[in-house]
PDB file of N, CA and C in Angstrom:
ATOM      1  N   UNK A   1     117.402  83.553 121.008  1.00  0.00           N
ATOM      2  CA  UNK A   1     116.778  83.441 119.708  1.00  0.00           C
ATOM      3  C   UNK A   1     117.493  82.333 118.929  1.00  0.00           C
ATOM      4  N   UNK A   2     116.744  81.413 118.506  1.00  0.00           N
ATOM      5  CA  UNK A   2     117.258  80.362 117.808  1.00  0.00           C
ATOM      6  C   UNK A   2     117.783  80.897 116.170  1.00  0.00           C
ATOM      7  N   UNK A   3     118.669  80.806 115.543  1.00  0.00           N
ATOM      8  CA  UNK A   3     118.910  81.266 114.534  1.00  0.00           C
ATOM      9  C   UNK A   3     119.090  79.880 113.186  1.00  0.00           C
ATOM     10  N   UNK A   4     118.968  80.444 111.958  1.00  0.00           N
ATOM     11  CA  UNK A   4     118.781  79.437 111.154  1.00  0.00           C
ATOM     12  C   UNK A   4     119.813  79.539 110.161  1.00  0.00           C
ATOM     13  N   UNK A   5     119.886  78.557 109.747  1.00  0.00           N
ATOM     14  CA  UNK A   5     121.470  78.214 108.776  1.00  0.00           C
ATOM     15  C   UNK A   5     121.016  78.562 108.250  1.00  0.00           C
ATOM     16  N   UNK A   6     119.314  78.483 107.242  1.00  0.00           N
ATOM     17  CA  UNK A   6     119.371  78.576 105.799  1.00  0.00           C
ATOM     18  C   UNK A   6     119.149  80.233 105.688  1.00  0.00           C
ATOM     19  N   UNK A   7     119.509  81.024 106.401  1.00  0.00           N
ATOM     20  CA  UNK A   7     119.034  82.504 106.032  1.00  0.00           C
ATOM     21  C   UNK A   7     120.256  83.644 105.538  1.00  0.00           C
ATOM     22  N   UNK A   8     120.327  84.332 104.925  1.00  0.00           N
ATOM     23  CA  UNK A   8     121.747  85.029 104.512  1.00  0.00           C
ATOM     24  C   UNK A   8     122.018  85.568 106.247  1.00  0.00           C
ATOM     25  N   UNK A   9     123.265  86.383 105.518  1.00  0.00           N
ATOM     26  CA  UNK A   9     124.032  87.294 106.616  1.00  0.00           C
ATOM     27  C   UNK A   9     122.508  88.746 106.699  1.00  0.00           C
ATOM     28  N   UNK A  10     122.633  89.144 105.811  1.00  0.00           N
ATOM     29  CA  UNK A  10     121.788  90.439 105.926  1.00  0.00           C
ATOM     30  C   UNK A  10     120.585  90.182 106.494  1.00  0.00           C
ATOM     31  N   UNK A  11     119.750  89.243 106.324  1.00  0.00           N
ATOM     32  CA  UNK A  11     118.335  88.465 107.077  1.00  0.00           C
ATOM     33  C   UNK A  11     118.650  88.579 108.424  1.00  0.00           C
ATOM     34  N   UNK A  12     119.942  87.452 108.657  1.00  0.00           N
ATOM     35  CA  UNK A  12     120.492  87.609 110.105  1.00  0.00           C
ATOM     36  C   UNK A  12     120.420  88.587 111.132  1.00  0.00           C
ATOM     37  N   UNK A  13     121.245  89.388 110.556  1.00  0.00           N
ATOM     38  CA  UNK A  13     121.622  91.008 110.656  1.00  0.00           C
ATOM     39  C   UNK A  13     120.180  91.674 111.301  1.00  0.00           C
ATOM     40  N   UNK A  14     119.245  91.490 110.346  1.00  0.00           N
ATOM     41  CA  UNK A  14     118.037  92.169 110.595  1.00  0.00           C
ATOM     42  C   UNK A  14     117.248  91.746 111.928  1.00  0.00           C
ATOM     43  N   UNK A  15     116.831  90.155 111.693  1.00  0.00           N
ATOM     44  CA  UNK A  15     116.920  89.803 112.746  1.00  0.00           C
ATOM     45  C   UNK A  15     117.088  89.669 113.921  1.00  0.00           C
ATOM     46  N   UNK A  16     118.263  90.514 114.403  1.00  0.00           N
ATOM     47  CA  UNK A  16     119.432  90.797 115.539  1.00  0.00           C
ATOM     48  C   UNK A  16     118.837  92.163 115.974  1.00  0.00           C
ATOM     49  N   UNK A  17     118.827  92.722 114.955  1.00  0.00           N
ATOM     50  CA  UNK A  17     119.374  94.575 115.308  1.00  0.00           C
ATOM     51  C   UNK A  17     118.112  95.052 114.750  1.00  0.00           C
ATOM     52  N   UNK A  18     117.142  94.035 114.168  1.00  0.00           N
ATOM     53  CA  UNK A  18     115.629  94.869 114.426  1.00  0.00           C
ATOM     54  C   UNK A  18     116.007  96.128 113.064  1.00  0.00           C
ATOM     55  N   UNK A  19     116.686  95.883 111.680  1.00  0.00           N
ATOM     56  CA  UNK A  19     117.049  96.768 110.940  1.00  0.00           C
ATOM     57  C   UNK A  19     116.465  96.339 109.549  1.00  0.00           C
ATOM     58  N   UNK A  20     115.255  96.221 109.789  1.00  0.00           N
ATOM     59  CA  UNK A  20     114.015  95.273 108.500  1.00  0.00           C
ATOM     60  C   UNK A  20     114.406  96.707 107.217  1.00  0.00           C
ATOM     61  N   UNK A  21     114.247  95.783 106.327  1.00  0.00           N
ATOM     62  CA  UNK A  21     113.996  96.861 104.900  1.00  0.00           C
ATOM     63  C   UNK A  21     112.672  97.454 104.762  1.00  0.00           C
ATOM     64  N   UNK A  22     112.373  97.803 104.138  1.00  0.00           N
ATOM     65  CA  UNK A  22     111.057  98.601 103.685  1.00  0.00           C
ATOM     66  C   UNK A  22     109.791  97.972 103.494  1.00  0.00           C
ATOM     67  N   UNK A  23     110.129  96.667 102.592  1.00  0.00           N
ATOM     68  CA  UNK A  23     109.256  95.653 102.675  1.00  0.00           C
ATOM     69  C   UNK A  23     108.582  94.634 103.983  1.00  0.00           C
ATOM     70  N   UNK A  24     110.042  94.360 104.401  1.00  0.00           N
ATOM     71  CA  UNK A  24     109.672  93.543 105.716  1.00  0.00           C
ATOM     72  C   UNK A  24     108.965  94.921 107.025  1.00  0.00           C
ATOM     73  N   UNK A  25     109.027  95.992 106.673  1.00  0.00           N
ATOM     74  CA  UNK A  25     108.213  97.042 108.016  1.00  0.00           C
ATOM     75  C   UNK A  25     107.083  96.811 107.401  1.00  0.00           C
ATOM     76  N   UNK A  26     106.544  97.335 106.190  1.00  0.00           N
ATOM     77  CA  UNK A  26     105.385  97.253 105.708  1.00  0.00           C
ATOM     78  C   UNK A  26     104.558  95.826 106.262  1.00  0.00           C
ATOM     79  N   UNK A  27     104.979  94.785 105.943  1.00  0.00           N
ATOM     80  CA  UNK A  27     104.949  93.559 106.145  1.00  0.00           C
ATOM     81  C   UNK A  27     104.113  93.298 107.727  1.00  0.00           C
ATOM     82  N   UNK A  28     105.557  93.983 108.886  1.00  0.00           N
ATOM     83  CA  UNK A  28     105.181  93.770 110.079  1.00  0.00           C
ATOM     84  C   UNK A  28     104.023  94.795 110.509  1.00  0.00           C
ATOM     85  N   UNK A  29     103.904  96.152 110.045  1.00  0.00           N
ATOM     86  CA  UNK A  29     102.676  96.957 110.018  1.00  0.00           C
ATOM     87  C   UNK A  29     101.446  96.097 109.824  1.00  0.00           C
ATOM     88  N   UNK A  30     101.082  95.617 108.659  1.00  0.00           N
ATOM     89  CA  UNK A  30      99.803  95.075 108.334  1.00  0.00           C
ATOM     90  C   UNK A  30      99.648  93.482 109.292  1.00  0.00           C
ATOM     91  N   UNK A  31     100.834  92.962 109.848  1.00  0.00           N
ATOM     92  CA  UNK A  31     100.415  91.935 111.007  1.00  0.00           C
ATOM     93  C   UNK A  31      99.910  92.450 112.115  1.00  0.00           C
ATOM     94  N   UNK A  32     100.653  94.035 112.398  1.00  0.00           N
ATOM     95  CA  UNK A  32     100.290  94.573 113.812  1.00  0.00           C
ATOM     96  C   UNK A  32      99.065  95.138 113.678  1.00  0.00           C
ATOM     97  N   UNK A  33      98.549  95.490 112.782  1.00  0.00           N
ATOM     98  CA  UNK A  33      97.013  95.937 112.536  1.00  0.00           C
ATOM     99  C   UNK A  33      96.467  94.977 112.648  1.00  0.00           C
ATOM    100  N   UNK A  34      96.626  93.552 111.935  1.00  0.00           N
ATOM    101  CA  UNK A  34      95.661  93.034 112.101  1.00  0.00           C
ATOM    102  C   UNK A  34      95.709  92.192 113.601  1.00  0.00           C
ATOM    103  N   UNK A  35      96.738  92.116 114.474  1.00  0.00           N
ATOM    104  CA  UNK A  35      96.727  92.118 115.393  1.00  0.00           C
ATOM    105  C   UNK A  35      96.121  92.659 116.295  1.00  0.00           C
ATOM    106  N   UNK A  36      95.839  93.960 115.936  1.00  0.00           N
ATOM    107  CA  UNK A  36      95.268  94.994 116.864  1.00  0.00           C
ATOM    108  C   UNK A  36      93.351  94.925 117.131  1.00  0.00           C
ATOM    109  N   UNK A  37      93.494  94.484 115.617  1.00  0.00           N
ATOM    110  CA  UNK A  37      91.981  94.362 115.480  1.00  0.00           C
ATOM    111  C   UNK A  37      91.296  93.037 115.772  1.00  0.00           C
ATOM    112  N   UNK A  38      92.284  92.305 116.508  1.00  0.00           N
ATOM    113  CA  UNK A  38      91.317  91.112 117.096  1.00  0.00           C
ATOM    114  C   UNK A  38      91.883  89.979 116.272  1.00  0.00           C
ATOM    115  N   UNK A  39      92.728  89.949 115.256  1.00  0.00           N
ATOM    116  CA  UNK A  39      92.219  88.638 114.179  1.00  0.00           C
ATOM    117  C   UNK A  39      92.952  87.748 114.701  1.00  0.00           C
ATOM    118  N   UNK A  40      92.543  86.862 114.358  1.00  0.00           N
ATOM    119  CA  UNK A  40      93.342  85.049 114.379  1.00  0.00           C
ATOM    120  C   UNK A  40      94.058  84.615 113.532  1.00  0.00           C
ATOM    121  N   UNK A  41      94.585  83.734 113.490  1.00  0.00           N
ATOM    122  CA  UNK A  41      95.277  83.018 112.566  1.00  0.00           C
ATOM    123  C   UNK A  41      95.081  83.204 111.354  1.00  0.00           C
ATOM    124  N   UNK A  42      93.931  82.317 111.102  1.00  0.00           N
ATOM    125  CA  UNK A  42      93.673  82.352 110.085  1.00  0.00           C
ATOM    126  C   UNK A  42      93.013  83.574 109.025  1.00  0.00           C
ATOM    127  N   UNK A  43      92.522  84.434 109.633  1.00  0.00           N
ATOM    128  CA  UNK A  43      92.024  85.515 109.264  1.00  0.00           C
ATOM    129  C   UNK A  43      93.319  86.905 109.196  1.00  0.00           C
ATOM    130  N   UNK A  44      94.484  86.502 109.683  1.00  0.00           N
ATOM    131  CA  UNK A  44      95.867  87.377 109.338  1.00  0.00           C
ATOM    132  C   UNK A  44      96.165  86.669 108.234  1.00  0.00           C
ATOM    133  N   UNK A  45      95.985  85.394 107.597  1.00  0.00           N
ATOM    134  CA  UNK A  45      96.437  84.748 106.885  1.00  0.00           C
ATOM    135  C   UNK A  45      95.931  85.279 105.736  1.00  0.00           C
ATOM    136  N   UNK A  46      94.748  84.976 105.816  1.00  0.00           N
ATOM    137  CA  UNK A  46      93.811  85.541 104.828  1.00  0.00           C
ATOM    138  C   UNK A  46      94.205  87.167 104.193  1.00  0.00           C
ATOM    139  N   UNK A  47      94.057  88.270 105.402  1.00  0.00           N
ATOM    140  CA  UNK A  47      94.311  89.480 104.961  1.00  0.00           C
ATOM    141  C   UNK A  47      95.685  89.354 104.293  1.00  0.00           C
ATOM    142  N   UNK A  48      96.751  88.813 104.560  1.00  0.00           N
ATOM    143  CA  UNK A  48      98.080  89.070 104.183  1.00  0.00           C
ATOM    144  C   UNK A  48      97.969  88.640 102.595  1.00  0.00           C
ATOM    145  N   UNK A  49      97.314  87.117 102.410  1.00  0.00           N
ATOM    146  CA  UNK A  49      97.476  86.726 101.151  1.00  0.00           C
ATOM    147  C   UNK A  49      96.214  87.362 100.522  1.00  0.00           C
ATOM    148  N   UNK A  50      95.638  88.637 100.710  1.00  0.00           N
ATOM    149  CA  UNK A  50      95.236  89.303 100.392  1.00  0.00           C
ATOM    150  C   UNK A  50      96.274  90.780  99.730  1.00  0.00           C
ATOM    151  N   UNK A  51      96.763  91.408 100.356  1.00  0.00           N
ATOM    152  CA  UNK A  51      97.589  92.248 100.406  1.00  0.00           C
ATOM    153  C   UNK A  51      99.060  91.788  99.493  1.00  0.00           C
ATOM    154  N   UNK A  52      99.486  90.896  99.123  1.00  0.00           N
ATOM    155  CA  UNK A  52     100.159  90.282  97.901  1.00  0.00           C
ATOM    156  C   UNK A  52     101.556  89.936  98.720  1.00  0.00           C
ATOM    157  N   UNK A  53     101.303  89.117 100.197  1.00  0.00           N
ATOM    158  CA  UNK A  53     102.272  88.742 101.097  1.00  0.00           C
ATOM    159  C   UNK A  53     102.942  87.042 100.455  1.00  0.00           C
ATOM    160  N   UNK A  54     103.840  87.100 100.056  1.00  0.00           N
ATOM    161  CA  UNK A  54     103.715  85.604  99.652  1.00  0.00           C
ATOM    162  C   UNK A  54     104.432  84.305 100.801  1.00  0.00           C
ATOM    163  N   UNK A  55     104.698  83.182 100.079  1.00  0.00           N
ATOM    164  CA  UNK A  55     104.528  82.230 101.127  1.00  0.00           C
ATOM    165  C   UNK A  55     106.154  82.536 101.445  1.00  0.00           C
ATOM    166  N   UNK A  56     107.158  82.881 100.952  1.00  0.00           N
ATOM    167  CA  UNK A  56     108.580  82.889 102.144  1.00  0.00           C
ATOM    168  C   UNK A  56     108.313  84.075 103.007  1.00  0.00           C
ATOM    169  N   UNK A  57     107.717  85.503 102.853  1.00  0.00           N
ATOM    170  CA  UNK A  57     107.287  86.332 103.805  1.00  0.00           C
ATOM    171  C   UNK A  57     106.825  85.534 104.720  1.00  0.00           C
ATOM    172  N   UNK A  58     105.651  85.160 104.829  1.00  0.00           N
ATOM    173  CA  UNK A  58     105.244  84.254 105.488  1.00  0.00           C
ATOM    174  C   UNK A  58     105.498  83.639 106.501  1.00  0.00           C
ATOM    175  N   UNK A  59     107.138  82.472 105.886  1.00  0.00           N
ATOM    176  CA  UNK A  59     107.621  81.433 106.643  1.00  0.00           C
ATOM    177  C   UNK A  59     108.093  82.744 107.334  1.00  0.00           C
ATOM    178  N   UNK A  60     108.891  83.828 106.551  1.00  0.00           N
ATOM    179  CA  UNK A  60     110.025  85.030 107.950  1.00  0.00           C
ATOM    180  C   UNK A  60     109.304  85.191 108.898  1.00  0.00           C
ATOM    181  N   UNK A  61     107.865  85.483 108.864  1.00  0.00           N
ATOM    182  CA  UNK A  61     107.024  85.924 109.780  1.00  0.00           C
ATOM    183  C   UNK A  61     107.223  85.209 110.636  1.00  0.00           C
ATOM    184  N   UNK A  62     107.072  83.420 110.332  1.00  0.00           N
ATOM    185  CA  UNK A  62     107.230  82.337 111.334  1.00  0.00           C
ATOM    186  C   UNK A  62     108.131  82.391 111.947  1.00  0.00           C
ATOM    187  N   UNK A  63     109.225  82.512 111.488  1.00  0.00           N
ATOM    188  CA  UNK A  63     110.366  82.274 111.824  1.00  0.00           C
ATOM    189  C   UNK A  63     110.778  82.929 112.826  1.00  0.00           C
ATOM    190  N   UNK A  64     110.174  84.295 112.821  1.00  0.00           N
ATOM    191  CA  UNK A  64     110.873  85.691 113.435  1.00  0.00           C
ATOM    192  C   UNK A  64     109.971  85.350 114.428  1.00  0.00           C
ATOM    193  N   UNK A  65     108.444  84.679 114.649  1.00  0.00           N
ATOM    194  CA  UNK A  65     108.067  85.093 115.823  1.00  0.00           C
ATOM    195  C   UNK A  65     106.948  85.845 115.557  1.00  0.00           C
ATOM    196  N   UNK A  66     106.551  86.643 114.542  1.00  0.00           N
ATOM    197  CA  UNK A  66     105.473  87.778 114.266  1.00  0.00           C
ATOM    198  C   UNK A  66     104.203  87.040 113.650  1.00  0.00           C
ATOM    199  N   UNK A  67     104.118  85.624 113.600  1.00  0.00           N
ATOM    200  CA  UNK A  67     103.435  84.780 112.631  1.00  0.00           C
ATOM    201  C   UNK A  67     103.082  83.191 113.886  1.00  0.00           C
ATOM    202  N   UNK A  68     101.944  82.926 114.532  1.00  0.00           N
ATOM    203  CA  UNK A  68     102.367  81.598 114.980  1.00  0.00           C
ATOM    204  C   UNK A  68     102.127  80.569 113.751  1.00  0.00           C
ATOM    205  N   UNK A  69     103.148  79.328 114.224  1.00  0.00           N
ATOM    206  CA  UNK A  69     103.167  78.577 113.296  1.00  0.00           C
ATOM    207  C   UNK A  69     102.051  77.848 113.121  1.00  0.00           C
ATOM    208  N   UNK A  70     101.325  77.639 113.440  1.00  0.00           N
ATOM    209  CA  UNK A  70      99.794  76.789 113.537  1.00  0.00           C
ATOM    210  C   UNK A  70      99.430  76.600 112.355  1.00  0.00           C
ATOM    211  N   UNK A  71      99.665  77.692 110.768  1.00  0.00           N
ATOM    212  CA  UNK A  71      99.106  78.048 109.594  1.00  0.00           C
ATOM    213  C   UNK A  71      99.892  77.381 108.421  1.00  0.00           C
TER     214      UNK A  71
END
């Protein structure tokens, strides 16, 4: 896993050991649904910035892997 300078220790942490806060599960829930249900890119994009996901969630998503970067 490539890791990134600009992220704290605790991001890190999470990262590693899979130990997301409350927000970031919620977060990965509504990707895996909409995962589940077929969607694309752009249409996870859509639901998320629907659901009040904003754009650094987003980049984590990218970052982590749960998000392709294409968007």
């Amino acid at each position: 896993m490539i890791m990134s300078n600009f992220i704290d220790e605790t991001e890190r942490h999470a990262e590693l050991y899979g130990t997301f806060t409350p927000r970031q599960r919620l977060i990965l829930e509504a990707v895996e649904d909409s995962r589940l249900n077929g969607s694309d890119n752009e249409e996870m994009y859509a639901i998320l910035n629907t659901v009040g996901i904003n754009k650094a969630e987003v980049d984590w998503l990218k970052r982590t892997g749960h998000f392709l970067p294409g968007i």
